[in-house]
Protein backbone atom coordinates (compact mmCIF):
# COMPACT_ATOMS: atom_id res chain seq x y z
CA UNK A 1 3.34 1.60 -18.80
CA UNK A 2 5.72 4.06 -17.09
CA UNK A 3 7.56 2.77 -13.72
CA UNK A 4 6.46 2.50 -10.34
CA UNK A 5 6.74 5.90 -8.50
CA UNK A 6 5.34 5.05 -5.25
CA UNK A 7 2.97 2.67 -3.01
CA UNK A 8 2.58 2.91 0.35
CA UNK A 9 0.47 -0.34 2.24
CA UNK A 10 -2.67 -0.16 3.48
CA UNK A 11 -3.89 -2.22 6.69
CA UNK A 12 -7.66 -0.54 7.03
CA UNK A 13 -9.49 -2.80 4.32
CA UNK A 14 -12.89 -1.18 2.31
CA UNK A 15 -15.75 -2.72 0.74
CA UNK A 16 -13.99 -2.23 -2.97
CA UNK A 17 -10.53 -3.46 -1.91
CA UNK A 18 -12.54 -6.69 -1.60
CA UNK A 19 -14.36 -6.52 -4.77
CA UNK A 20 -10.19 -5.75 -6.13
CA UNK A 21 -9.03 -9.13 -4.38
CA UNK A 22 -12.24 -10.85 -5.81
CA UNK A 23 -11.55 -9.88 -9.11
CA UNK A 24 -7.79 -10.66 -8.69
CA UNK A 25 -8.55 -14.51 -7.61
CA UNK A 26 -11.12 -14.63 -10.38
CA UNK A 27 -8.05 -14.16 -12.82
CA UNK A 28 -6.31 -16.92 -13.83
CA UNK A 29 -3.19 -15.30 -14.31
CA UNK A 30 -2.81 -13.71 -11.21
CA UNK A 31 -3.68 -17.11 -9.16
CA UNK A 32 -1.36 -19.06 -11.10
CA UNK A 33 1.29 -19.19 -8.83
CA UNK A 34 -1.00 -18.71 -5.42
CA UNK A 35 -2.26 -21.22 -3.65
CA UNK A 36 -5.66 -20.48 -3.48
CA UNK A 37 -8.75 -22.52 -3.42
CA UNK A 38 -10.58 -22.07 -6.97
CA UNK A 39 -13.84 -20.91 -5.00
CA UNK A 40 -12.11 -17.97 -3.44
CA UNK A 41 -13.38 -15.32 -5.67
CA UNK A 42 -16.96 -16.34 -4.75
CA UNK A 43 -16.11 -16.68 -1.22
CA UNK A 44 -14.67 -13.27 -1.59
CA UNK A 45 -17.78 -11.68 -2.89
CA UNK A 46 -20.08 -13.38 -0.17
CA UNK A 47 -17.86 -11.60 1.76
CA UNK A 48 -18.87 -8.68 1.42
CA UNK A 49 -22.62 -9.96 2.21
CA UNK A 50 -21.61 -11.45 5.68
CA UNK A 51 -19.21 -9.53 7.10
CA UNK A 52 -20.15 -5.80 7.90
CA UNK A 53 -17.50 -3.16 6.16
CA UNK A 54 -15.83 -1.86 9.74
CA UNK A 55 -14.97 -5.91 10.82
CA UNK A 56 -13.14 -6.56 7.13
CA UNK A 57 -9.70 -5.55 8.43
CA UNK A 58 -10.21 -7.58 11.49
CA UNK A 59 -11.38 -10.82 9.09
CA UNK A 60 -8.28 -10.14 6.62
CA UNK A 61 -6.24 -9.84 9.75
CA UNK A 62 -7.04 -13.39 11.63
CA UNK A 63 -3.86 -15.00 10.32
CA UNK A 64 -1.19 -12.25 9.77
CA UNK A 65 -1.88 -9.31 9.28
CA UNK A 66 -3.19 -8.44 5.40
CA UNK A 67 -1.83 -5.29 3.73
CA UNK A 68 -3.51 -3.44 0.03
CA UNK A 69 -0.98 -2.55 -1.99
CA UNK A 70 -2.08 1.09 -3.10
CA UNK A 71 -0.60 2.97 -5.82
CA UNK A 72 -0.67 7.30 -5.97
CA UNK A 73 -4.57 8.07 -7.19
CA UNK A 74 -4.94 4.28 -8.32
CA UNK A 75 -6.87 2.58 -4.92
CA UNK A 76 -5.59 -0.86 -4.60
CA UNK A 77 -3.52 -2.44 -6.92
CA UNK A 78 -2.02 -5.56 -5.03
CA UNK A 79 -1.66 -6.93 -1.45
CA UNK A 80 0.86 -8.49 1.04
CA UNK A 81 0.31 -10.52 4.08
CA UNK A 82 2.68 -11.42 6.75
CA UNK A 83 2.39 -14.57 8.25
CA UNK A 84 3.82 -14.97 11.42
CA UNK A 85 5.93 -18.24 12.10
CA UNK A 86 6.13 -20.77 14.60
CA UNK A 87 9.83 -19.38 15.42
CA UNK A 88 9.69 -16.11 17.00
CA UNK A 89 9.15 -12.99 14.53
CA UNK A 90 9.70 -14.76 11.66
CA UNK A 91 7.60 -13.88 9.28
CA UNK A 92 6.20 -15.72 5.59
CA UNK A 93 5.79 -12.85 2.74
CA UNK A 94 2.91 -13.60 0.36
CA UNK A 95 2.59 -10.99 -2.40
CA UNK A 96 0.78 -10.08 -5.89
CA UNK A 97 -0.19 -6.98 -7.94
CA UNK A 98 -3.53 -7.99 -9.18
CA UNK A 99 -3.44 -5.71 -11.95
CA UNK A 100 -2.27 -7.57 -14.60
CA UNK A 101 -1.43 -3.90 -16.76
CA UNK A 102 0.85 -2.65 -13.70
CA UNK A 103 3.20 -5.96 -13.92
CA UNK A 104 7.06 -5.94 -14.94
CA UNK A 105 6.97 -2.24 -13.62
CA UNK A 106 8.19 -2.75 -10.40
CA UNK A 107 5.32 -2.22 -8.53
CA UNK A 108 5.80 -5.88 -6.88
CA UNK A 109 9.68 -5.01 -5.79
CA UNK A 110 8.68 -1.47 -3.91
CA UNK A 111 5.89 -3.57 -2.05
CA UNK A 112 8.05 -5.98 -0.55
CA UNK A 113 10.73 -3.43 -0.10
CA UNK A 114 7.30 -1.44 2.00
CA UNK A 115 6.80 -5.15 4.05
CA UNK A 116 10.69 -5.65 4.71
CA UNK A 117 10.40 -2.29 6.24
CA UNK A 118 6.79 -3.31 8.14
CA UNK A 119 8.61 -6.65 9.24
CA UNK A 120 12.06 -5.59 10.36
CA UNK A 121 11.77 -1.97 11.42
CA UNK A 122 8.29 -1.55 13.05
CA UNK A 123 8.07 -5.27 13.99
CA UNK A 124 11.64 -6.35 14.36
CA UNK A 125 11.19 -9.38 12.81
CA UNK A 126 14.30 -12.06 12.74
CA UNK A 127 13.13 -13.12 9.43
CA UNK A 128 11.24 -12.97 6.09
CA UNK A 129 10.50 -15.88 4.26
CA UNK A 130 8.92 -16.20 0.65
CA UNK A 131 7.97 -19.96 -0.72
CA UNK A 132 7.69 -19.53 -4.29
CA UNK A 133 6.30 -22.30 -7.34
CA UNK A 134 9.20 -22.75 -9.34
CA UNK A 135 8.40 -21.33 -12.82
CA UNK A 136 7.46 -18.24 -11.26
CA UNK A 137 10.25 -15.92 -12.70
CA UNK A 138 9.16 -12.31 -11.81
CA UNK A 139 8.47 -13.12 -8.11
CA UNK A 140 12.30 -14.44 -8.08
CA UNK A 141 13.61 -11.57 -9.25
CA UNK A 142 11.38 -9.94 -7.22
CA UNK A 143 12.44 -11.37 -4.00
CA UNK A 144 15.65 -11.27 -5.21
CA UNK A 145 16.18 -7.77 -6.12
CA UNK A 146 14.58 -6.92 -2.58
CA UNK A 147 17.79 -8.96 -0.71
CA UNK A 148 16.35 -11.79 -0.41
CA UNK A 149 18.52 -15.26 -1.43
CA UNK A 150 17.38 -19.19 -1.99
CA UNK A 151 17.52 -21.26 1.23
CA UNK A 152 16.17 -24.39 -0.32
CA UNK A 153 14.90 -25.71 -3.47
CA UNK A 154 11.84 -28.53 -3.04
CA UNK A 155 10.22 -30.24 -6.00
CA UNK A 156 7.47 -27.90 -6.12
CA UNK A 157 8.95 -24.67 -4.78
CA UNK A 158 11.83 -23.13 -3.47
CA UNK A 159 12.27 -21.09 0.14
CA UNK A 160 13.30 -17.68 -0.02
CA UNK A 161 14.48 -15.75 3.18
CA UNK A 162 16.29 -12.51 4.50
CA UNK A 163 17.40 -11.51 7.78
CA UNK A 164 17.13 -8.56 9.89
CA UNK A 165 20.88 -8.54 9.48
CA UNK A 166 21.17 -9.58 5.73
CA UNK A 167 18.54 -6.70 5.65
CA UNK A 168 20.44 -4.17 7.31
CA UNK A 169 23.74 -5.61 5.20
CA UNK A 170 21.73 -4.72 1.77
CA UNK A 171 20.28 -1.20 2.77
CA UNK A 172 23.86 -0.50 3.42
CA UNK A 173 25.27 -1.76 0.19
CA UNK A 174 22.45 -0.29 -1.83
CA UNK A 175 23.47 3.25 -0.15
CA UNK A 176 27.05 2.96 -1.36
């Protein structure tokens, strides 16, 4: 599978991004590292049964606001969602490319590289954070390649976080 080109993220959520994210927590694989309840690919599908089409964005969006990861010509291949914090724009990152194919192509670096941009540029957000299950290599690097470093290492995960300054301090060394 050839390299990510491009995503861009998606706020307005459709009918089949749903039937994507049901899919996605269906798979094993891709909930692994998540911390999902093991019902929410049904809940997920009922969905779509309650809720009318126009009001999904403003569901996905009652705690932070929910992003689809969308790939040139491929629909939805992932998502993001921002959390805010208790401390003033800071923000929790929670990512995944639910297409299992697409992974180790860097499709899960350019997304959070699209959210640090959402966060600390539109929003001017203080701070990302990322809480990842140890054993969860590619999301490290992930996080890592995007600027982010470890604050803190607990027995089941460790805390990830970048500034709006440490942000600023890697765009400028990536430049040079």
């Amino acid at each position: 599978m050839k390299k990510a080109s491009s995503i861009f993220l998606r706020a307005d959520m459709e009918p089949a991004d749903v039937k994507n994210l049901a899919g996605w927590m269906a798979n094993r694989a891709v909930t692994r590292y998540l911390n999902e309840e093991q019902s929410a690919a049904e809940q997920l599908r009922n969905l779509l049964d309650t809720v009318p089409a126009p009001m999904l964005t403003y569901y996905f969006n009652q705690n932070g606001r929910f992003f689809m990861v969308c790939g040139d010509g491929q629909g939805s291949i992932g998502f993001v969602k921002l959390k805010e914090l208790t401390d003033q724009r800071c923000y929790e990152i929670v990512f995944a490319i639910g297409d299992e194919t697409l992974w180790g192509n860097g499709y899960g670096s350019k997304a959070v590289q699209a959210a640090e941009v959402q966060a600390f540029l539109h929003w001017r957000a203080r701070k990302l954070t990322a809480k990842i299950y140890h054993g969860n290599v590619r999301s490290v690097r992930t996080v890592c390649r995007c600027g982010f470093r470890e604050e803190r290492r607990l027995d089941a995960l460790s805390h990830f976080s970048i500034t709006q300054e440490e942000y600023f301090a890697f765009l400028e060394k990536k430049r040079a």
